[in-house]
C-alpha atoms as a PDB file:
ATOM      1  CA  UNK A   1       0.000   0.000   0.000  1.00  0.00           C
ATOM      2  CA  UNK A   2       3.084   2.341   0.722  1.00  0.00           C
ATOM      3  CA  UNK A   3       6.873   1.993   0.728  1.00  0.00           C
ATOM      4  CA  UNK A   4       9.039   4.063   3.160  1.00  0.00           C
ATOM      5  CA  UNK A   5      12.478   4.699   2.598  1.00  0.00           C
ATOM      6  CA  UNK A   6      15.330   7.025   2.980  1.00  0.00           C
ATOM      7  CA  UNK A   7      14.635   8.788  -0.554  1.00  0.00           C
ATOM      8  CA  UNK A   8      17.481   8.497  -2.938  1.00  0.00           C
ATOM      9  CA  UNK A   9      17.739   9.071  -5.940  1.00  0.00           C
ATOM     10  CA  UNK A  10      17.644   5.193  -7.046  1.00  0.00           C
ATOM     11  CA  UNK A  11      15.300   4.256  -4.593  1.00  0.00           C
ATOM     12  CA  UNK A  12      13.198   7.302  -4.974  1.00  0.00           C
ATOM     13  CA  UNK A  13      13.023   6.094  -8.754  1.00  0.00           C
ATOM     14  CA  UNK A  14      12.371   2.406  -7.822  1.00  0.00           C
ATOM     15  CA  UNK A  15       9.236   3.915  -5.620  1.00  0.00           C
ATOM     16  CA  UNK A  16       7.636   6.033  -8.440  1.00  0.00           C
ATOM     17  CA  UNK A  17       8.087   3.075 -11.001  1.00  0.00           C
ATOM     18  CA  UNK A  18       6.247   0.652  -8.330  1.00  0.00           C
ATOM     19  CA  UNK A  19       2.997   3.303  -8.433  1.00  0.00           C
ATOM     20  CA  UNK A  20       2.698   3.881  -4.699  1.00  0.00           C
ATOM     21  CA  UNK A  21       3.105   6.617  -2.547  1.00  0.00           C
ATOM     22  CA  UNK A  22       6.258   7.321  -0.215  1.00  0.00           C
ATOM     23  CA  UNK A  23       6.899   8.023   3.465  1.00  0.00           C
ATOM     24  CA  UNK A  24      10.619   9.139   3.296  1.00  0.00           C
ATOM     25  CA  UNK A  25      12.961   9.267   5.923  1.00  0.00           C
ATOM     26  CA  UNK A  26      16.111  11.101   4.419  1.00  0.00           C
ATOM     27  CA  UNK A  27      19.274  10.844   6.180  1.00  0.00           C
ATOM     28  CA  UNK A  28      22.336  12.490   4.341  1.00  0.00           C
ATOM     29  CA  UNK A  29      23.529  13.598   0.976  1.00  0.00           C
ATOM     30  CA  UNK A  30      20.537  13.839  -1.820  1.00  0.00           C
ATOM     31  CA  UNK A  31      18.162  12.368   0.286  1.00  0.00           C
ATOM     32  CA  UNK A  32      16.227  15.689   1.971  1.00  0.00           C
ATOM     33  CA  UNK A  33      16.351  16.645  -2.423  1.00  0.00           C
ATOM     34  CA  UNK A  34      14.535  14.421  -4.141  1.00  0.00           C
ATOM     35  CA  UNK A  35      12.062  14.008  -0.478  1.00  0.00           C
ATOM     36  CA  UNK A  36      11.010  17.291  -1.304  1.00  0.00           C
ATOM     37  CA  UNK A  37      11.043  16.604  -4.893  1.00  0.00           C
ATOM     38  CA  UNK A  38       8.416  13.133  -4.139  1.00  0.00           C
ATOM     39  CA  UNK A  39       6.402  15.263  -1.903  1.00  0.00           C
ATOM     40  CA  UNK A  40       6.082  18.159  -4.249  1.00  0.00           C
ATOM     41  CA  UNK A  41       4.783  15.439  -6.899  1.00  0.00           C
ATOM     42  CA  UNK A  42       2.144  14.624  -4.683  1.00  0.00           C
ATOM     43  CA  UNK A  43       3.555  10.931  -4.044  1.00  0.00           C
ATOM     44  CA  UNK A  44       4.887  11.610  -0.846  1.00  0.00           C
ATOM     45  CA  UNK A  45       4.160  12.986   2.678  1.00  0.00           C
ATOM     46  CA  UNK A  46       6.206  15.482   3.890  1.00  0.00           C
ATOM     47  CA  UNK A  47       9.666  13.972   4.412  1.00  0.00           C
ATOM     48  CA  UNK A  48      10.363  12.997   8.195  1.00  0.00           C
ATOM     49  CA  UNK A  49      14.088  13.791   8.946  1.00  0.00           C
ATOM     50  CA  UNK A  50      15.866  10.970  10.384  1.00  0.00           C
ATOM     51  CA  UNK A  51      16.627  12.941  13.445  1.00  0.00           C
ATOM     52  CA  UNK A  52      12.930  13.502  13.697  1.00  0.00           C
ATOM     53  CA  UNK A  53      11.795  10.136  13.000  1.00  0.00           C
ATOM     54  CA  UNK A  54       9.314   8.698  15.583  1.00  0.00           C
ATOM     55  CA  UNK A  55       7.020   5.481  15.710  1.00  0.00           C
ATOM     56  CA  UNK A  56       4.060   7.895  15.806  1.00  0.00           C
ATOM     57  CA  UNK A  57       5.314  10.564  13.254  1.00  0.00           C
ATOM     58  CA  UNK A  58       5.796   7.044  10.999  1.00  0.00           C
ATOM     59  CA  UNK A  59       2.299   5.582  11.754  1.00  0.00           C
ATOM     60  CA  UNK A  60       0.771   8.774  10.730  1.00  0.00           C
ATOM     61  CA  UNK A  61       2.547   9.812   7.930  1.00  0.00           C
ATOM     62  CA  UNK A  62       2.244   5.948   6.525  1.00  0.00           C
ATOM     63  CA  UNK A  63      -1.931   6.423   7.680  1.00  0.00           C
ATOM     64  CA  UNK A  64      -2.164   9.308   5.725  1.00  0.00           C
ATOM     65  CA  UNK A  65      -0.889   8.177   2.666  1.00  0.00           C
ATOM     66  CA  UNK A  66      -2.687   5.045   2.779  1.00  0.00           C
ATOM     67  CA  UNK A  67      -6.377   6.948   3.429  1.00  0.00           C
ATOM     68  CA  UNK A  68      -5.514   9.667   1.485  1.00  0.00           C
ATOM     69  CA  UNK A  69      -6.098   8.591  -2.132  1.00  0.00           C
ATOM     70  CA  UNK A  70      -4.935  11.515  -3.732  1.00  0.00           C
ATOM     71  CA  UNK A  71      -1.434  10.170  -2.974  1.00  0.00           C
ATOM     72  CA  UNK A  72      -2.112   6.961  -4.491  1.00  0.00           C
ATOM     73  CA  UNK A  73      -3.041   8.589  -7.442  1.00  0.00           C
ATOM     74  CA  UNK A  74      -0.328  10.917  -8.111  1.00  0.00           C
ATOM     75  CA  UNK A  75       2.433   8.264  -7.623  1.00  0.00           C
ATOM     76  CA  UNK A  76       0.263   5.994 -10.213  1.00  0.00           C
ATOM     77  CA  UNK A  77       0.351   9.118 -12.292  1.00  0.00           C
ATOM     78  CA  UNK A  78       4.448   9.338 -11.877  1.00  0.00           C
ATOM     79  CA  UNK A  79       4.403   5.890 -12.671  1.00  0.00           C
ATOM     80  CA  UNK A  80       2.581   5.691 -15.827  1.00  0.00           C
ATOM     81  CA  UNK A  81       4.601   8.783 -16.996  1.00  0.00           C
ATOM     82  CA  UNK A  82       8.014   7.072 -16.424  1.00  0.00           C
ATOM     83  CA  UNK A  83       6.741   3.929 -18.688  1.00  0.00           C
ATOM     84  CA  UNK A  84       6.191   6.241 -21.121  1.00  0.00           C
ATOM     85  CA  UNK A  85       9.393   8.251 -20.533  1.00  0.00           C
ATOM     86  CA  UNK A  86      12.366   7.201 -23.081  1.00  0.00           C
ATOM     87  CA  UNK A  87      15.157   7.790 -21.031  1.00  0.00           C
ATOM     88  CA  UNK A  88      17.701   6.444 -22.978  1.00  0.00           C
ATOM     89  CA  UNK A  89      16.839   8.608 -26.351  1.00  0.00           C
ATOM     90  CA  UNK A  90      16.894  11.569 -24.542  1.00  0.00           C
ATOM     91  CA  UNK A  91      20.862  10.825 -22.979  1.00  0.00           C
ATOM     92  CA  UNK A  92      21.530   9.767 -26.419  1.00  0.00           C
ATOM     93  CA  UNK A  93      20.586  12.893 -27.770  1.00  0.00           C
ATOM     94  CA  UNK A  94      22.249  15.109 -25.305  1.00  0.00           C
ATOM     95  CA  UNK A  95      25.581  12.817 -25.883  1.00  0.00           C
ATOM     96  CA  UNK A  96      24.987  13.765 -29.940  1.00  0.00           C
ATOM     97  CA  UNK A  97      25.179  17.662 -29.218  1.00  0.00           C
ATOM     98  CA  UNK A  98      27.861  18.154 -26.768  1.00  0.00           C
ATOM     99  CA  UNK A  99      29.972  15.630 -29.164  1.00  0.00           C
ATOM    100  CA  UNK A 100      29.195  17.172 -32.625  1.00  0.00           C
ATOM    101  CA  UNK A 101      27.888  13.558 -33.978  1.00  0.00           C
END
């Protein structure tokens, strides 16, 4: 019904692809980034910093996105637009301009 994790970049990625919605717990690095970025999307609660992170704070923020459909939907909605995303063509394109081929 949810994931929680610590919101990196890959795993951040790995949790949009699966179409549910996030309770993040960043820790260091990237992490309090692309937190904001999943809760800006709508596919995340506001991130709990690790320092923060309580058994309550969890259990509500993992209630809330659970009851709360609207973030079911928008990580669905993240989802489907990665499947549809090519990826690859648009590296292969930027790789084409900075080299001149």
């Amino acid at each position: 019904a949810a994931v929680v994790h610590h919101a990196g970049a890959g795993t951040s990625a790995a949790a949009l692809r699966a179409g549910v919605p996030a309770v993040t717990v960043p820790v260091t690095a990237d992490q309090p980034f692309w937190a904001a970025r999943l809760a800006a999307l709508g596919a995340a609660s506001e991130p709990i910093p690790f320092r923060s992170l309580t058994a309550e704070r969890l259990a509500d923020s993992l209630g809330r996105v659970v009851e709360q459909r609207m973030y079911a939907r928008a990580a669905a909605g993240a989802a489907r637009h990665m499947a549809a995303e090519d990826g690859a063509a648009h590296v292969l394109a930027a790789v084409r301009r900075l080299t001149g081929a």
